[in-house]
C-alpha atoms as a PDB file:
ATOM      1  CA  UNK A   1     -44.460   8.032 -16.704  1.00  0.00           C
ATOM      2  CA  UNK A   2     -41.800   5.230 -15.653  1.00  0.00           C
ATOM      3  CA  UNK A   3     -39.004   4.409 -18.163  1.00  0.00           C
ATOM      4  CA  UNK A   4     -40.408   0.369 -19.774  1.00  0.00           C
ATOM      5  CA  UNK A   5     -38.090  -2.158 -19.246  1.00  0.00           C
ATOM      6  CA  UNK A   6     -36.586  -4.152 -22.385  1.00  0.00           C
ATOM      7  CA  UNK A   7     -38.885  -6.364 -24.132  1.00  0.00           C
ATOM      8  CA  UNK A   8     -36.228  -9.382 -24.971  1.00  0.00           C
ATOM      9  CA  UNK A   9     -35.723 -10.210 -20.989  1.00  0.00           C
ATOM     10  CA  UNK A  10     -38.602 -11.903 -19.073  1.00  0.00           C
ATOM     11  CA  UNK A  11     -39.253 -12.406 -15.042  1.00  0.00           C
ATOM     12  CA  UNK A  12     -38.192 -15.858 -15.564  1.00  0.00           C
ATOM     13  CA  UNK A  13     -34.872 -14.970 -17.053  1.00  0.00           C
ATOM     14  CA  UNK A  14     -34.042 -12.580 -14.488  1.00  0.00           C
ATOM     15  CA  UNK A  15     -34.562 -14.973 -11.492  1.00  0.00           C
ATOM     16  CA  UNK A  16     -32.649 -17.642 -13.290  1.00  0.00           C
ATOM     17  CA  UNK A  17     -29.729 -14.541 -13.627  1.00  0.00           C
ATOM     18  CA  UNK A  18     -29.755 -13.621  -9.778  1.00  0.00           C
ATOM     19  CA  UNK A  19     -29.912 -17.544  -8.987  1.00  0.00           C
ATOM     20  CA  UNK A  20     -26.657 -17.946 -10.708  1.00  0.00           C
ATOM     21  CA  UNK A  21     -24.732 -14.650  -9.991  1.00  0.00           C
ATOM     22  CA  UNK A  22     -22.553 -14.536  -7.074  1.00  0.00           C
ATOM     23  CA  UNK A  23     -23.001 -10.595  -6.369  1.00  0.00           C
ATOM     24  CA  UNK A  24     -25.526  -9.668  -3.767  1.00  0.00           C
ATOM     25  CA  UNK A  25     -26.291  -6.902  -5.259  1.00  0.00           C
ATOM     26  CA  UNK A  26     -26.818  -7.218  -8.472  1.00  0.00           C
ATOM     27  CA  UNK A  27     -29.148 -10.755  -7.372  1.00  0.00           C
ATOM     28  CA  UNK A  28     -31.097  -8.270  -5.202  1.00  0.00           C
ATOM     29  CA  UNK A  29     -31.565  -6.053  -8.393  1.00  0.00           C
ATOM     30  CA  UNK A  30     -32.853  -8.445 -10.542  1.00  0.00           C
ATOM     31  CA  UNK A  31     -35.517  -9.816  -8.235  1.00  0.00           C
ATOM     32  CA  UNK A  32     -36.779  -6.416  -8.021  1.00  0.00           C
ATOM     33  CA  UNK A  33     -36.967  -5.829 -11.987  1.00  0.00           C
ATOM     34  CA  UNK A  34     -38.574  -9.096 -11.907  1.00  0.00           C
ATOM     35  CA  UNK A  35     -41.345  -8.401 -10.073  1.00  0.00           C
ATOM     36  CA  UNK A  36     -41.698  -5.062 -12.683  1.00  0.00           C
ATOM     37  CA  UNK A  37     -41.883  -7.458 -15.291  1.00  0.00           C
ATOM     38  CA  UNK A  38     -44.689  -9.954 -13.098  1.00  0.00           C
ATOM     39  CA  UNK A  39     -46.980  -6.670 -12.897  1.00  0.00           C
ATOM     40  CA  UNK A  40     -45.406  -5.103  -9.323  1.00  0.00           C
ATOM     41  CA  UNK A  41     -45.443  -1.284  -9.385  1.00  0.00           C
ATOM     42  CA  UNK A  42     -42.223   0.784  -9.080  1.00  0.00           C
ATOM     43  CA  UNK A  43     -42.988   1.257  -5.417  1.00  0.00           C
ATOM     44  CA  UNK A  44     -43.339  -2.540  -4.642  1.00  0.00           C
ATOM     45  CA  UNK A  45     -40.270  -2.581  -6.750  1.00  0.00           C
ATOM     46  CA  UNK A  46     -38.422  -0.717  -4.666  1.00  0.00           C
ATOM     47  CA  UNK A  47     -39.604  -2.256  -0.915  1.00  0.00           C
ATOM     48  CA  UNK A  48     -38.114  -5.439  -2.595  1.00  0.00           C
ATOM     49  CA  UNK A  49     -34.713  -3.518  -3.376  1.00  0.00           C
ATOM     50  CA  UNK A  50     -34.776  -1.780  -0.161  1.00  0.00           C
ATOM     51  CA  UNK A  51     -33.968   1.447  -1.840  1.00  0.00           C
ATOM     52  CA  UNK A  52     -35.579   4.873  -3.612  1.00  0.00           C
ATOM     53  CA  UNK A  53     -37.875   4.688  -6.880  1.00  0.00           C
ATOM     54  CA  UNK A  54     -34.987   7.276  -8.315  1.00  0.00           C
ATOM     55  CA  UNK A  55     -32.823   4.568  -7.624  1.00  0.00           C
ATOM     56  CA  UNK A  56     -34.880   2.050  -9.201  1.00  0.00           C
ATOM     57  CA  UNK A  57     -35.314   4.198 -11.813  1.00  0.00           C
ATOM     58  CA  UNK A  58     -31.488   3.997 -12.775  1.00  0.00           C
ATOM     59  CA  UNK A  59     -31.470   0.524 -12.288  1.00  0.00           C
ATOM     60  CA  UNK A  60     -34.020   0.042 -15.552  1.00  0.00           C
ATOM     61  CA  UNK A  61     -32.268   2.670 -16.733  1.00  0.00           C
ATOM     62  CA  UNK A  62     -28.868   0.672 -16.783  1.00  0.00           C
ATOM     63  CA  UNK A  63     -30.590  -2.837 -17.191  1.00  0.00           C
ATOM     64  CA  UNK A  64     -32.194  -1.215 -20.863  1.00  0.00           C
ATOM     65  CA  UNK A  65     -28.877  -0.450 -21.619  1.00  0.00           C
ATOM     66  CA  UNK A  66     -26.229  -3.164 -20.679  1.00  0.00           C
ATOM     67  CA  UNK A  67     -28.669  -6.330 -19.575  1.00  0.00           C
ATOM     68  CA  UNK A  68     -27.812  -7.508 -16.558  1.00  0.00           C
ATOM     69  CA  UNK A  69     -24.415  -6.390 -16.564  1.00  0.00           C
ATOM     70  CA  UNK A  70     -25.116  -3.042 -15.913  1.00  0.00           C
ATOM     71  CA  UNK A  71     -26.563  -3.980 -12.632  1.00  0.00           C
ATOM     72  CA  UNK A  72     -22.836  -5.589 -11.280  1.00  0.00           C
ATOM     73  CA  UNK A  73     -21.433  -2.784  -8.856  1.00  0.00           C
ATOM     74  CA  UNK A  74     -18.446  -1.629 -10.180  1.00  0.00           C
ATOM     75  CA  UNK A  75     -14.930   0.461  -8.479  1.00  0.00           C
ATOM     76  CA  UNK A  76     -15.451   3.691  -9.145  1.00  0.00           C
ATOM     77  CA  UNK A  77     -12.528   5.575 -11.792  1.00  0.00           C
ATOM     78  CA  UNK A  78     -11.280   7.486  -9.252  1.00  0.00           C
ATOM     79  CA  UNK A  79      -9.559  11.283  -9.668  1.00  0.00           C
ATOM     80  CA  UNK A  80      -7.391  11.057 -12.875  1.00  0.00           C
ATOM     81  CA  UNK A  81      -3.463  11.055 -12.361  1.00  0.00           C
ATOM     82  CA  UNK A  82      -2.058  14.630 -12.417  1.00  0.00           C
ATOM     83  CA  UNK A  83       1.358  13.886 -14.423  1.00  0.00           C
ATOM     84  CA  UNK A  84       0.428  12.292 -17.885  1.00  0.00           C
ATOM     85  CA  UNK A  85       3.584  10.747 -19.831  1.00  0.00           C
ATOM     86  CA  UNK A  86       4.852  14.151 -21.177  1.00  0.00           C
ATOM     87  CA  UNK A  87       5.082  15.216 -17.870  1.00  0.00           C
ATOM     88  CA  UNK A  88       6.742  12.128 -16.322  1.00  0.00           C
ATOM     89  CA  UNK A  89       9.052  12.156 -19.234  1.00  0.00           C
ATOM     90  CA  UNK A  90      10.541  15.733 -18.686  1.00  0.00           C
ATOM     91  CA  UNK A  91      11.006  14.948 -14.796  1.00  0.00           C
ATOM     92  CA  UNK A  92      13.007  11.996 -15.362  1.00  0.00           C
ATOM     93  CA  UNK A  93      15.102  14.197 -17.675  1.00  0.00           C
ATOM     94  CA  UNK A  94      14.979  17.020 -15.459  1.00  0.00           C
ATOM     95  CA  UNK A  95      16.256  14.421 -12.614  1.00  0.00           C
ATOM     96  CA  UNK A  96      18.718  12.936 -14.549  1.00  0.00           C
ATOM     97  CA  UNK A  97      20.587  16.105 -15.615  1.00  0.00           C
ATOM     98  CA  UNK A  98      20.477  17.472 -12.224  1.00  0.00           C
ATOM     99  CA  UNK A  99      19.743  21.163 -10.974  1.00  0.00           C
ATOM    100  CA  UNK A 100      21.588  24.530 -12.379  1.00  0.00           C
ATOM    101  CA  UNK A 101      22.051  26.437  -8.834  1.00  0.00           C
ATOM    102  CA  UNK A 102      22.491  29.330 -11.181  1.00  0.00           C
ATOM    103  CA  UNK A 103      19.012  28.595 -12.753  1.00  0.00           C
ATOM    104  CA  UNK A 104      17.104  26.631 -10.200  1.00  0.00           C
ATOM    105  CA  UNK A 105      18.651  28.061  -6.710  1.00  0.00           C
ATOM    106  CA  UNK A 106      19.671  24.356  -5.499  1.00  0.00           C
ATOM    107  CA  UNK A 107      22.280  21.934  -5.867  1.00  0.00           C
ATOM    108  CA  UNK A 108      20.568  18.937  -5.375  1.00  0.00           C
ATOM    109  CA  UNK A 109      16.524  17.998  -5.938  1.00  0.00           C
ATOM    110  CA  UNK A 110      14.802  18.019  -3.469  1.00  0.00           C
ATOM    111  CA  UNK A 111      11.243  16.716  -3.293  1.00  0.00           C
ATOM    112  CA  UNK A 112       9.591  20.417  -2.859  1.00  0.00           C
ATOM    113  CA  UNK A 113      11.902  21.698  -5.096  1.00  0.00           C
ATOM    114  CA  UNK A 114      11.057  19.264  -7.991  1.00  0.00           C
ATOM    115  CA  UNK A 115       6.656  20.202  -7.614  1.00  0.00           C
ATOM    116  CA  UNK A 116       7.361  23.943  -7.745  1.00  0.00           C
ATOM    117  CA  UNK A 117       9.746  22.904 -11.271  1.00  0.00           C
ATOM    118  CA  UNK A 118       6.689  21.008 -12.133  1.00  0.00           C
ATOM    119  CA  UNK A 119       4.124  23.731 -11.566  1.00  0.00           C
ATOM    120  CA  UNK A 120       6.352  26.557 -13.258  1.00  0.00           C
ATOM    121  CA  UNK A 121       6.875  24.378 -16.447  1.00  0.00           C
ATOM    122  CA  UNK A 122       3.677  22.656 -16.722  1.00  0.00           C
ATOM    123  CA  UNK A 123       1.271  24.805 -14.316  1.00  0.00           C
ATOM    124  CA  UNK A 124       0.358  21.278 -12.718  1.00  0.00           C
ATOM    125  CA  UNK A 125       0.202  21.508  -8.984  1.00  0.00           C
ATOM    126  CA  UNK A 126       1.077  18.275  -7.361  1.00  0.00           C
ATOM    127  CA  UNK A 127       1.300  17.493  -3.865  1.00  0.00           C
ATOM    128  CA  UNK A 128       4.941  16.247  -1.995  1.00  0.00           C
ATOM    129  CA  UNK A 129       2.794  12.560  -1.304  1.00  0.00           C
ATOM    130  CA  UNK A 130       1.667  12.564  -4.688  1.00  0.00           C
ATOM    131  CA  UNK A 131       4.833  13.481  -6.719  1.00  0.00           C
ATOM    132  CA  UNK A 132       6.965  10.939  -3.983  1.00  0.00           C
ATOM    133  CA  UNK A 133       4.456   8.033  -5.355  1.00  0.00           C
ATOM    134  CA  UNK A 134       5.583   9.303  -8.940  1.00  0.00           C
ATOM    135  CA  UNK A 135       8.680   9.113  -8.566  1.00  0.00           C
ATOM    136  CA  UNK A 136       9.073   5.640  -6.833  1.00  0.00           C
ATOM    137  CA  UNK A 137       6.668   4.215  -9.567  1.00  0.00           C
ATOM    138  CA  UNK A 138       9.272   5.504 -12.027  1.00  0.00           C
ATOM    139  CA  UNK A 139      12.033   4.036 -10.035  1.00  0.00           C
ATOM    140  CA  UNK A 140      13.945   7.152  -8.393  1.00  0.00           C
ATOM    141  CA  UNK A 141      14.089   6.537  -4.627  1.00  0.00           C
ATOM    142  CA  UNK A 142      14.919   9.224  -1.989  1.00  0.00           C
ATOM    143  CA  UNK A 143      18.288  10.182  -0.931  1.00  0.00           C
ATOM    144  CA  UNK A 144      18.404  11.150   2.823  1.00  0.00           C
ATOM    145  CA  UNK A 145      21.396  12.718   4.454  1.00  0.00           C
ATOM    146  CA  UNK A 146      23.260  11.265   7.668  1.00  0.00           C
ATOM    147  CA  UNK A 147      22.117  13.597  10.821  1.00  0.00           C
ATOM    148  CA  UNK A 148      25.046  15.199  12.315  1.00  0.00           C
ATOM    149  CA  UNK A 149      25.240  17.231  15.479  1.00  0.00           C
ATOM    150  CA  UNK A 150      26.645  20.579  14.829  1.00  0.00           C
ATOM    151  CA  UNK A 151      29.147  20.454  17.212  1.00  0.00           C
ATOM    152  CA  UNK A 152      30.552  17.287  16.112  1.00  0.00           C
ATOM    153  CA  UNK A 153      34.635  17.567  15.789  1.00  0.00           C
ATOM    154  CA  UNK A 154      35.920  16.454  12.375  1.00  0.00           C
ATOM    155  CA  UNK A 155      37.245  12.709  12.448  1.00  0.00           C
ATOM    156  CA  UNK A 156      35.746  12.423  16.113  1.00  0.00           C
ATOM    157  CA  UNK A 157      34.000   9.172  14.544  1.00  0.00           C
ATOM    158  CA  UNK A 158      36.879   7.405  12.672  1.00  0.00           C
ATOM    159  CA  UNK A 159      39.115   8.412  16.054  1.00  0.00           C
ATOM    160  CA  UNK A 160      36.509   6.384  18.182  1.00  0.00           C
ATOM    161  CA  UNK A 161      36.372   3.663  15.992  1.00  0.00           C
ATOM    162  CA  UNK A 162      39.878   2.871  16.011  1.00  0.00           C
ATOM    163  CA  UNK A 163      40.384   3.121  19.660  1.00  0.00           C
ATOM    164  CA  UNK A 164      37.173   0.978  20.401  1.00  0.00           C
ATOM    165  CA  UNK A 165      38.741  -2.248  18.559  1.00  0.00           C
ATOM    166  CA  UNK A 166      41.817  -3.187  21.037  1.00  0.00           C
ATOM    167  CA  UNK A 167      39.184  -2.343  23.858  1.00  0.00           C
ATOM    168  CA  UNK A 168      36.674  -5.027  22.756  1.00  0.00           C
ATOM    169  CA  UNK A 169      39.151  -7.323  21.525  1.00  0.00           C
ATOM    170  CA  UNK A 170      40.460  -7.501  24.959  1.00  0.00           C
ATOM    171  CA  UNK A 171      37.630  -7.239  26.716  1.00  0.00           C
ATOM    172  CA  UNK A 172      36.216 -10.669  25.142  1.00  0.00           C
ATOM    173  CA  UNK A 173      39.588 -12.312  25.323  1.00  0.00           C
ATOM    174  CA  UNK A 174      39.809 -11.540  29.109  1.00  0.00           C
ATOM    175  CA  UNK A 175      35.496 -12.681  29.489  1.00  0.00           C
ATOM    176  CA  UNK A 176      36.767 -16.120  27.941  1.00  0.00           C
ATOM    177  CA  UNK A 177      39.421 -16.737  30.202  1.00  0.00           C
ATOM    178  CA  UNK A 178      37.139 -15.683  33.171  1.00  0.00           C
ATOM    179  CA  UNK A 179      34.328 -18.423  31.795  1.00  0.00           C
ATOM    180  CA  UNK A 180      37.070 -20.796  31.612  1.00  0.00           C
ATOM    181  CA  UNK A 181      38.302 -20.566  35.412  1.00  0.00           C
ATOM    182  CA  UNK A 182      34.556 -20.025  36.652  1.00  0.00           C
ATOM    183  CA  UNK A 183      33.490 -23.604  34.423  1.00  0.00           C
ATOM    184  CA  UNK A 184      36.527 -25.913  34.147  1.00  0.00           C
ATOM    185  CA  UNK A 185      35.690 -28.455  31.848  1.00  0.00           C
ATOM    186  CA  UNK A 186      37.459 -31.398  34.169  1.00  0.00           C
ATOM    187  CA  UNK A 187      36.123 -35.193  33.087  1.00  0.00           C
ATOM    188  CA  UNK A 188      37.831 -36.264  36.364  1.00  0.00           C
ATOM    189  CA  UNK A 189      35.153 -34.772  38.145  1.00  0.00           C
ATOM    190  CA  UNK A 190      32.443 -36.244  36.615  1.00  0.00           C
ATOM    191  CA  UNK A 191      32.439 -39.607  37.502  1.00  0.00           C
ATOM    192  CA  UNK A 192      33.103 -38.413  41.263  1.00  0.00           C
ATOM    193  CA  UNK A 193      29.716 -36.660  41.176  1.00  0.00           C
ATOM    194  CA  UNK A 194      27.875 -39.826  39.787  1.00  0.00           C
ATOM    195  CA  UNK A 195      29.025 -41.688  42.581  1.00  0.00           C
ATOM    196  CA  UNK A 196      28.056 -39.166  44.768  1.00  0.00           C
ATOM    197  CA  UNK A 197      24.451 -38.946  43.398  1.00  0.00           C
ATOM    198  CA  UNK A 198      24.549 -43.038  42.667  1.00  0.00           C
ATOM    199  CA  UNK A 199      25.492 -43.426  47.238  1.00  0.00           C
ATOM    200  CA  UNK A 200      23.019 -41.090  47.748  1.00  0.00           C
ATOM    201  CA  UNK A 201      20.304 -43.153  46.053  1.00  0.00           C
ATOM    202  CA  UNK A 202      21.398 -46.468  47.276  1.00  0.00           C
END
């Protein structure tokens, strides 16, 4: 036997609802609960939703329940965080007093090392992504060190550095005085090209 529908809402009030609402769906919902309420069968119902009669089903089932409210699509919860406060709160203490290498095996947290901590304390397994979103929400950022070739001669860098500065300096110094020969900036010449250009028009 199909579930009634609620005896303080009316066809009338319905189609007055979807004409004002500005969600598809839920307009689309109501005309088909209206047409329950003119006398239309739960099959006729459902050619006018363009769905299943379980589906109008849960429709009255929501619309008995919430009015038409319950008929708005809403986001779905989604899976619930792993880390809870307690659990946020020990890794920022954990973070902030920094590994034992004696205890922990490492000198410095990494992001690996930091979800096995988690899952040993707290049995929670969390994913590298996951805890990485964590910890930037809590406002830790990643620490990446420079690459460095493993071949590379101590003080190669600062050596280079301080023998590159006379080489530039000089080498734009001498590109200035080039520009200047190549472009002299004469204002005797000008007015000799004018009156070349001004005899060639007349």
């Amino acid at each position: 036997m199909p579930i009634a529908l609620r005896a303080d809402f009316d066809a009338l009030r319905l189609r007055a609802a979807a004409r004002k609402t500005k969600d598809a769906g839920q307009a689309r919902r109501l005309l088909a609960l209206a047409a329950v309420y003119d006398g239309a069968t739960r099959t006729e119902a459902s050619k006018i939703g363009g769905v299943t009669l379980q589906i109008v089903r849960d429709w009255v089932v929501k619309f008995n329940a919430q009015g038409p409210d319950g008929l708005i699509d809403r986001k779905a919860p989604g899976q619930p965080p792993r880390l809870n406060e307690t659990h946020r709160a020990a890794l920022a203490a954990i973070i902030e007093s920094g590994p034992i290498p004696a205890v922990h095996g490492v000198v410095r947290w990494r992001i690996v090392d930091l979800c096995q901590w988690i899952f040993a304390e707290f049995g929670v397994v969390v994913a590298k992504q996951t805890l990485s979103r964590q910890l930037r929400a809590m406002g830790y950022r990643k620490l990446s060190a420079r690459p460095r070739h493993h071949a590379q001669a101590a003080g190669a860098i600062e050596d280079f550095k301080r023998m590159a500065r006379p080489v530039c300096k000089g080498f734009f110094e001498s590109a200035d005085d080039q520009s200047a020969a190549t472009y002299p900036a004469s204002e005797d010449s000008l007015p000799a090209k004018m009156e070349i250009r001004a005899l060639r028009s007349s």
